[in-house]
Protein backbone atom coordinates (compact mmCIF):
# COMPACT_ATOMS: atom_id res chain seq x y z
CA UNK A 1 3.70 41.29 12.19
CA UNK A 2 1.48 38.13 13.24
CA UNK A 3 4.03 35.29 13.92
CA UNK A 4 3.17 32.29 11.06
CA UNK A 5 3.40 29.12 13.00
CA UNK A 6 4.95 26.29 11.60
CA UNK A 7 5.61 22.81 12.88
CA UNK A 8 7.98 19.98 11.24
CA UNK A 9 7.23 16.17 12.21
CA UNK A 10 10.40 13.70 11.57
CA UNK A 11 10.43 10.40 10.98
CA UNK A 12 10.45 7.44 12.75
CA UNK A 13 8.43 4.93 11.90
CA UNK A 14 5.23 3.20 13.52
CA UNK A 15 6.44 4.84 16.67
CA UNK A 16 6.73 7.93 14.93
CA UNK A 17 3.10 8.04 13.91
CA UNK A 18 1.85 7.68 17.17
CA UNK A 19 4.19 10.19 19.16
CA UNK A 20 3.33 12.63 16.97
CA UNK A 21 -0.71 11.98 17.23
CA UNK A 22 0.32 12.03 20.74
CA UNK A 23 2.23 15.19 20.46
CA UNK A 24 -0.75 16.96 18.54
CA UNK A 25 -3.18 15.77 20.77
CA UNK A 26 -1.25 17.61 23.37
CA UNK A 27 -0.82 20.97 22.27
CA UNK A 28 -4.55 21.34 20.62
CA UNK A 29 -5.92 20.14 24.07
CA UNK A 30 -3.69 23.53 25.41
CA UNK A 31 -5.04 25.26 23.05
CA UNK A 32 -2.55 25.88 20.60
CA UNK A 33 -2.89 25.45 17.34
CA UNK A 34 -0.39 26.08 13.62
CA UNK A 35 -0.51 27.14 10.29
CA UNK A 36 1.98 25.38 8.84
CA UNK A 37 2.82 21.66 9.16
CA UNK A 38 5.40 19.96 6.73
CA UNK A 39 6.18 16.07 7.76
CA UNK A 40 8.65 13.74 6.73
CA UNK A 41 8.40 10.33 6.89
CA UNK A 42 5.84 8.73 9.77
CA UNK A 43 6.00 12.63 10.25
CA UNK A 44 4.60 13.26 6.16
CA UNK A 45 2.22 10.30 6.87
CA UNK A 46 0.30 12.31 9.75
CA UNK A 47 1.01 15.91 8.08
CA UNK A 48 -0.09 15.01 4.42
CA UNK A 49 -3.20 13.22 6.44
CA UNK A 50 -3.81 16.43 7.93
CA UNK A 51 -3.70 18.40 4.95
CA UNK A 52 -5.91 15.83 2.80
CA UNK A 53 -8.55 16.59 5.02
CA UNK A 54 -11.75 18.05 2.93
CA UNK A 55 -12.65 20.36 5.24
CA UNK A 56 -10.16 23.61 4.98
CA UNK A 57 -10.32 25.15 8.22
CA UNK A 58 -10.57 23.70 12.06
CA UNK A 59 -10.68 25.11 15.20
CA UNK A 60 -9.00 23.93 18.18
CA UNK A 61 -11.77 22.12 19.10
CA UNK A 62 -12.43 20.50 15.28
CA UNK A 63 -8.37 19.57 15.42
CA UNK A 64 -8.62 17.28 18.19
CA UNK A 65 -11.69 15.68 16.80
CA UNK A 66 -9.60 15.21 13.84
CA UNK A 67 -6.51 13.84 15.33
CA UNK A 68 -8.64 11.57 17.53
CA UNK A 69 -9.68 9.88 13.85
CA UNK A 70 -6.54 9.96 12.57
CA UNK A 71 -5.44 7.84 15.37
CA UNK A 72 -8.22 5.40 14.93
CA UNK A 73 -7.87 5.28 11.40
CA UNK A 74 -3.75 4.85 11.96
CA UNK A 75 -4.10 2.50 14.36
CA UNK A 76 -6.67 0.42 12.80
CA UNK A 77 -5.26 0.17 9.55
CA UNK A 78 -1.77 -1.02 11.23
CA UNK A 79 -3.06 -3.41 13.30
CA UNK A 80 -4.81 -5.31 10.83
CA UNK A 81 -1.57 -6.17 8.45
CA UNK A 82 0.86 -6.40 11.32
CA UNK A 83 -0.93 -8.17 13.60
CA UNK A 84 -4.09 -9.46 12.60
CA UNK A 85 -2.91 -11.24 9.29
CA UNK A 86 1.46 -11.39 10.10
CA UNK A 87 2.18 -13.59 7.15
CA UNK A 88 -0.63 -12.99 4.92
CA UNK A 89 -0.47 -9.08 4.15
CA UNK A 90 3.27 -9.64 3.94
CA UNK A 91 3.11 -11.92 1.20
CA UNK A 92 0.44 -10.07 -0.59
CA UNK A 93 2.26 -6.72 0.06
CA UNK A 94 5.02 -8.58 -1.85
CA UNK A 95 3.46 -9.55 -4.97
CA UNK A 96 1.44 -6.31 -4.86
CA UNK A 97 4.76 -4.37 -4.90
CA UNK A 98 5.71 -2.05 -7.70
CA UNK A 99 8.88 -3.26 -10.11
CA UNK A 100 9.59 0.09 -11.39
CA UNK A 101 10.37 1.34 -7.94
CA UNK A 102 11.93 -1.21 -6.12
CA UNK A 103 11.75 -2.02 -2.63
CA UNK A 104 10.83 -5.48 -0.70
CA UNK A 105 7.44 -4.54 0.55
CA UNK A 106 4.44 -2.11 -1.37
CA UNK A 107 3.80 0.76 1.67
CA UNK A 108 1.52 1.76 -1.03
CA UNK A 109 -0.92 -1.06 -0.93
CA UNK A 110 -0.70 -0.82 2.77
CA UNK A 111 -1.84 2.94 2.74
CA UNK A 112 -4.24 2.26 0.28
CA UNK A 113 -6.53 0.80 2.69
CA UNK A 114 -5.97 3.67 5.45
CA UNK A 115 -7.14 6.32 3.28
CA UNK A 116 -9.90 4.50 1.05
CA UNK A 117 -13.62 5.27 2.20
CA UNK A 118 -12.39 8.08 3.94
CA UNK A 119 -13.38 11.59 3.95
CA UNK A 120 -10.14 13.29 2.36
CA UNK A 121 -8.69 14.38 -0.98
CA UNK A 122 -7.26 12.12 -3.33
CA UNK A 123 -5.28 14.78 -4.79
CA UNK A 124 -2.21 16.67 -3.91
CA UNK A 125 -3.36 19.56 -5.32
CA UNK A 126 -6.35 20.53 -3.11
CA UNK A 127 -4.49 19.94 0.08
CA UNK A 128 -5.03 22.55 2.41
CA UNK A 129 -2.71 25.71 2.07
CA UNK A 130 0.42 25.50 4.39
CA UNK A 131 0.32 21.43 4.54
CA UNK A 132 3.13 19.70 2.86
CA UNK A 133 5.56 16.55 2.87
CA UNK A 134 9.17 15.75 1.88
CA UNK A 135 10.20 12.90 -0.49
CA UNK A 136 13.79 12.51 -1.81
CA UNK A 137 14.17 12.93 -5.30
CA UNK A 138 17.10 9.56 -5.26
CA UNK A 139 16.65 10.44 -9.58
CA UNK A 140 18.28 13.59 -8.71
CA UNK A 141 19.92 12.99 -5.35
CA UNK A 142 17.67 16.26 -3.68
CA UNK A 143 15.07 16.82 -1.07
CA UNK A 144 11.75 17.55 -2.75
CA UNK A 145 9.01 19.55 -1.29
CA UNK A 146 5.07 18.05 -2.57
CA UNK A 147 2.37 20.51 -1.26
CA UNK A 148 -0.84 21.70 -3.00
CA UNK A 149 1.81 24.57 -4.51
CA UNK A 150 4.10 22.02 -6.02
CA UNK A 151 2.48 18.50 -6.60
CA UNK A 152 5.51 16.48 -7.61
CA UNK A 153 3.01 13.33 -7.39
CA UNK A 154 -0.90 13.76 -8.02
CA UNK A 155 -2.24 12.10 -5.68
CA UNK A 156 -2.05 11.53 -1.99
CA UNK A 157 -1.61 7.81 -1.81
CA UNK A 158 1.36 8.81 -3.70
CA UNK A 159 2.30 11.66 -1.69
CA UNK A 160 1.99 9.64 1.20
CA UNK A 161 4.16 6.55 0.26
CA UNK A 162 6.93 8.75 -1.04
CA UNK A 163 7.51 10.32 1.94
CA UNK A 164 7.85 7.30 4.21
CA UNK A 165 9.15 4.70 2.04
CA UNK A 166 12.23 3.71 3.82
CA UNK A 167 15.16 2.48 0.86
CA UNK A 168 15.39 -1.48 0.38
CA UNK A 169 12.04 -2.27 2.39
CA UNK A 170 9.48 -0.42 0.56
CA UNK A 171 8.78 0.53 -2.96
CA UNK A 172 9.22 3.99 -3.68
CA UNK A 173 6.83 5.80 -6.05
CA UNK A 174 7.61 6.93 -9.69
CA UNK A 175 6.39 10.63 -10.03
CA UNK A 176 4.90 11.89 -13.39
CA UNK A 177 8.07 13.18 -14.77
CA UNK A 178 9.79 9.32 -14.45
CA UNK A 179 12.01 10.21 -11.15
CA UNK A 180 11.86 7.74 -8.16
CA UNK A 181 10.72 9.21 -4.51
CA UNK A 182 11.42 7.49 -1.34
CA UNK A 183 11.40 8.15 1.97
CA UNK A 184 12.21 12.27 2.67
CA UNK A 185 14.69 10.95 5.64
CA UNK A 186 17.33 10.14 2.76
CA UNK A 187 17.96 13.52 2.04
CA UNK A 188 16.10 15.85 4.66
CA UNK A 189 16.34 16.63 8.10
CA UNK A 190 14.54 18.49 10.42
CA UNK A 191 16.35 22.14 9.61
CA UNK A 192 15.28 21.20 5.89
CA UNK A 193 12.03 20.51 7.50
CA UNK A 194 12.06 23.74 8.52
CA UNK A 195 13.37 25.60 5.59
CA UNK A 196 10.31 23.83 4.13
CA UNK A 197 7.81 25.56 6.28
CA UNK A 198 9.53 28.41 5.83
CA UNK A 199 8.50 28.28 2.23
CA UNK A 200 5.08 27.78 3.18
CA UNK A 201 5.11 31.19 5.16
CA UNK A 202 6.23 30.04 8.20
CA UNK A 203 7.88 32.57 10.29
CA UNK A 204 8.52 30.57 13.61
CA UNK A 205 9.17 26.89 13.53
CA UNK A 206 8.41 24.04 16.07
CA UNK A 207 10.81 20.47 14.93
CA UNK A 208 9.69 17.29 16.28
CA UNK A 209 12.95 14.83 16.74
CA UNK A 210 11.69 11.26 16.60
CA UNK A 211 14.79 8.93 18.41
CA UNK A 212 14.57 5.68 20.57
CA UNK A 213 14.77 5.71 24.03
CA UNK A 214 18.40 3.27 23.60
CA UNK A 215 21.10 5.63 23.30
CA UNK A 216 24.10 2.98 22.37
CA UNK A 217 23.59 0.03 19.48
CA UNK A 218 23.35 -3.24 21.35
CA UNK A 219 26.12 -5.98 21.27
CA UNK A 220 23.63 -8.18 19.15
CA UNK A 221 21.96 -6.19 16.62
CA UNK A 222 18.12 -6.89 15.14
CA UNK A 223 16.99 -5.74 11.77
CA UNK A 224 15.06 -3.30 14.04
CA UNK A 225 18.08 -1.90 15.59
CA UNK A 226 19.96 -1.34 12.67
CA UNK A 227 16.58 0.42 10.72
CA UNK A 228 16.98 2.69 13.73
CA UNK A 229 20.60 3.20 12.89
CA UNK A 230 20.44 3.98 9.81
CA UNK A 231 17.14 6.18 10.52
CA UNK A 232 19.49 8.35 12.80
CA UNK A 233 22.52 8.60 10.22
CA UNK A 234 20.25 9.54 7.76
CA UNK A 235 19.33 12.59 9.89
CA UNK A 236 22.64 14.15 10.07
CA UNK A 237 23.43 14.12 6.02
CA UNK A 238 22.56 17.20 3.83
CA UNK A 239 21.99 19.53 7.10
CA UNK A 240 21.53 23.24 5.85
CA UNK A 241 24.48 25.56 7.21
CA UNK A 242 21.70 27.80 8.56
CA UNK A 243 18.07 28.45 8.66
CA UNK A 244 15.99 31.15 7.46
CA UNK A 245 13.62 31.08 10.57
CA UNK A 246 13.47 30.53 14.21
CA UNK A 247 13.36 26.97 15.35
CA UNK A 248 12.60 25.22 18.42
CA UNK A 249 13.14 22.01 18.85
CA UNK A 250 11.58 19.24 21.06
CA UNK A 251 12.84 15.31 21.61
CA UNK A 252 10.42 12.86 21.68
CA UNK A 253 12.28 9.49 23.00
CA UNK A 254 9.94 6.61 21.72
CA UNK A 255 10.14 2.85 22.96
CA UNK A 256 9.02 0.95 19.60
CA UNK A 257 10.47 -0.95 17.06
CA UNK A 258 10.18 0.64 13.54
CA UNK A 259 7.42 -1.52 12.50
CA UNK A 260 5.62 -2.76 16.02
CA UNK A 261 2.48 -1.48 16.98
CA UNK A 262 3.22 -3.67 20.71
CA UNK A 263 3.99 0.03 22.05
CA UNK A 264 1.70 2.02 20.38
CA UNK A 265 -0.12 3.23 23.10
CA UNK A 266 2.65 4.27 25.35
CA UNK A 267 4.29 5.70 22.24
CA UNK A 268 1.17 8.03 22.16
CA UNK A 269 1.45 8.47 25.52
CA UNK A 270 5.13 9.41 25.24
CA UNK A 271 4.18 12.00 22.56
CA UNK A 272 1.74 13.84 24.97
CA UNK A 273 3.58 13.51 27.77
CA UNK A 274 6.12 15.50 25.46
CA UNK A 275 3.76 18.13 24.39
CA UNK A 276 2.57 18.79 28.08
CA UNK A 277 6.20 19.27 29.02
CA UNK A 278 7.12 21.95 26.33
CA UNK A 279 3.68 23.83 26.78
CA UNK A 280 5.01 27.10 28.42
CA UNK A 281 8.09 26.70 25.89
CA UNK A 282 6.16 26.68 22.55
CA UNK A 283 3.62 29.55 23.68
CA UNK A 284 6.48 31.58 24.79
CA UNK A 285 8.22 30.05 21.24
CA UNK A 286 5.36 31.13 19.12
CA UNK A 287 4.08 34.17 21.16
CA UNK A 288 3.68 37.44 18.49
């Protein structure tokens, strides 16, 4: 029986998004490629990107190309509210924000503009087989799967925001039947991640751990430091007493804050290096 390939992205913010371009970029340039990809957080931003992709089947040579825009697009789109317009965007993100699911900042009207004029589905359901994120149902205190199989939200702006809006700082998203999504980190760690792939026919499961390269809080904590915190606590609730499939799991020690793009490059860097180091591992991993 052909092994089924699956890979789960964590979260992690900012840094997350670009360690795990990084870490893509790595193993497609080895020539490796997947069949399954579930993502939670930054790690559902760049999975549910992948799946929204229009075109249903790459290469290894077409994945690159496509994680090489992805980056672009990622990195353009963050640098112009974070850094190009720092008190601006904020204030419009704020008035901007949704009511009905609350949260400080509207992720939403951030993504908006990442994803608009850009070749890739606006809806959920015609994401390509085997692609999926993780939102947590807070309405029902649960982990919730959204893949073309089970659109929980129709769209992928939606899709997108749920997964990665963190509690408190961004607004969630209200899914059709009235239940509020936020960020899949609440409820869902990486062995969920993989139970998740499993569902999508994985049979062999690669986990990408997102973590800072600090290992101890500082004496003098920042609002960064304790998002990290909390990010890390987060990832030890709800853990499944045991997993349906094999799972491998690789570390990817990042250097920036939750919301700074000011390391975004070595981030990516980080992320490759990462890849390169667990080659041999993952072939051997995923070898039929």
């Amino acid at each position: 029986m052909s092994t089924v390939r699956g890979l789960v992205l964590g979260g992690g913010g900012v840094p997350g998004i670009a360690a795990h371009l990084g870490f893509l970029q790595g193993i497609a340039q080895a020539r490796i490629s997947w069949d399954v990809m579930v993502g939670i957080s930054a790690g559902g931003i760049v999975a549910g990107s992948c799946g929204a992709e229009y075109d249903a089947e790459y290469d290894v040579r077409d994945t690159i190309g496509l994680l090489q825009v992805l980056e672009k697009r990622w990195r353009s789109i963050l640098r112009f509210p974070w850094l190009l317009l720092p008190e601006v965007v904020p204030f419009a993100a704020w008035i901007k924000r949704n009511h009905d699911a609350p949260g400080l900042l509207c992720l939403q009207w951030i993504l908006e503009k990442a994803i608009a004029d850009h070749d890739i589905s606006p809806s959920v359901s015609s994401w390509k087989k085997g692609y999926g994120v993780i939102a947590s149902d807070v309405t029902e205190g649960r982990p919730v799967l959204i893949s073309c199989a089970n659109p929980a939200v129709r769209d992928t702006l939606s899709a997108l925001t749920a997964t990665a809006a963190f509690p408190g700082l961004f607004s969630g998203v209200r899914a059709p039947d009235g239940h509020l999504l936020v960020d899949g980190g609440l409820y869902a760690n990486l062995l969920y991640g993989a139970e998740a792939a499993a569902k999508l026919g994985a049979t062999k499961v690669v986990a990408v751990q997102i973590g800072r390269e600090t290992a101890s809080m500082p004496q003098h904590i920042t609002l960064d430091d304790l998002f990290w915190t909390i990010a890390d606590q987060l990832t030890k609730l709800n853990s499944p007493n045991a997993v349906s499939v094999p799972v491998l799991r690789v570390d990817i020690p990042t250097k920036g804050g939750l919301l700074s793009l000011d390391d975004w490059d070595e981030d990516m860097r980080i992320g490759h290096d990462a890849a390169e180091k667990h080659i041999a591992d993952i072939k051997s991993f995923w070898a039929e």
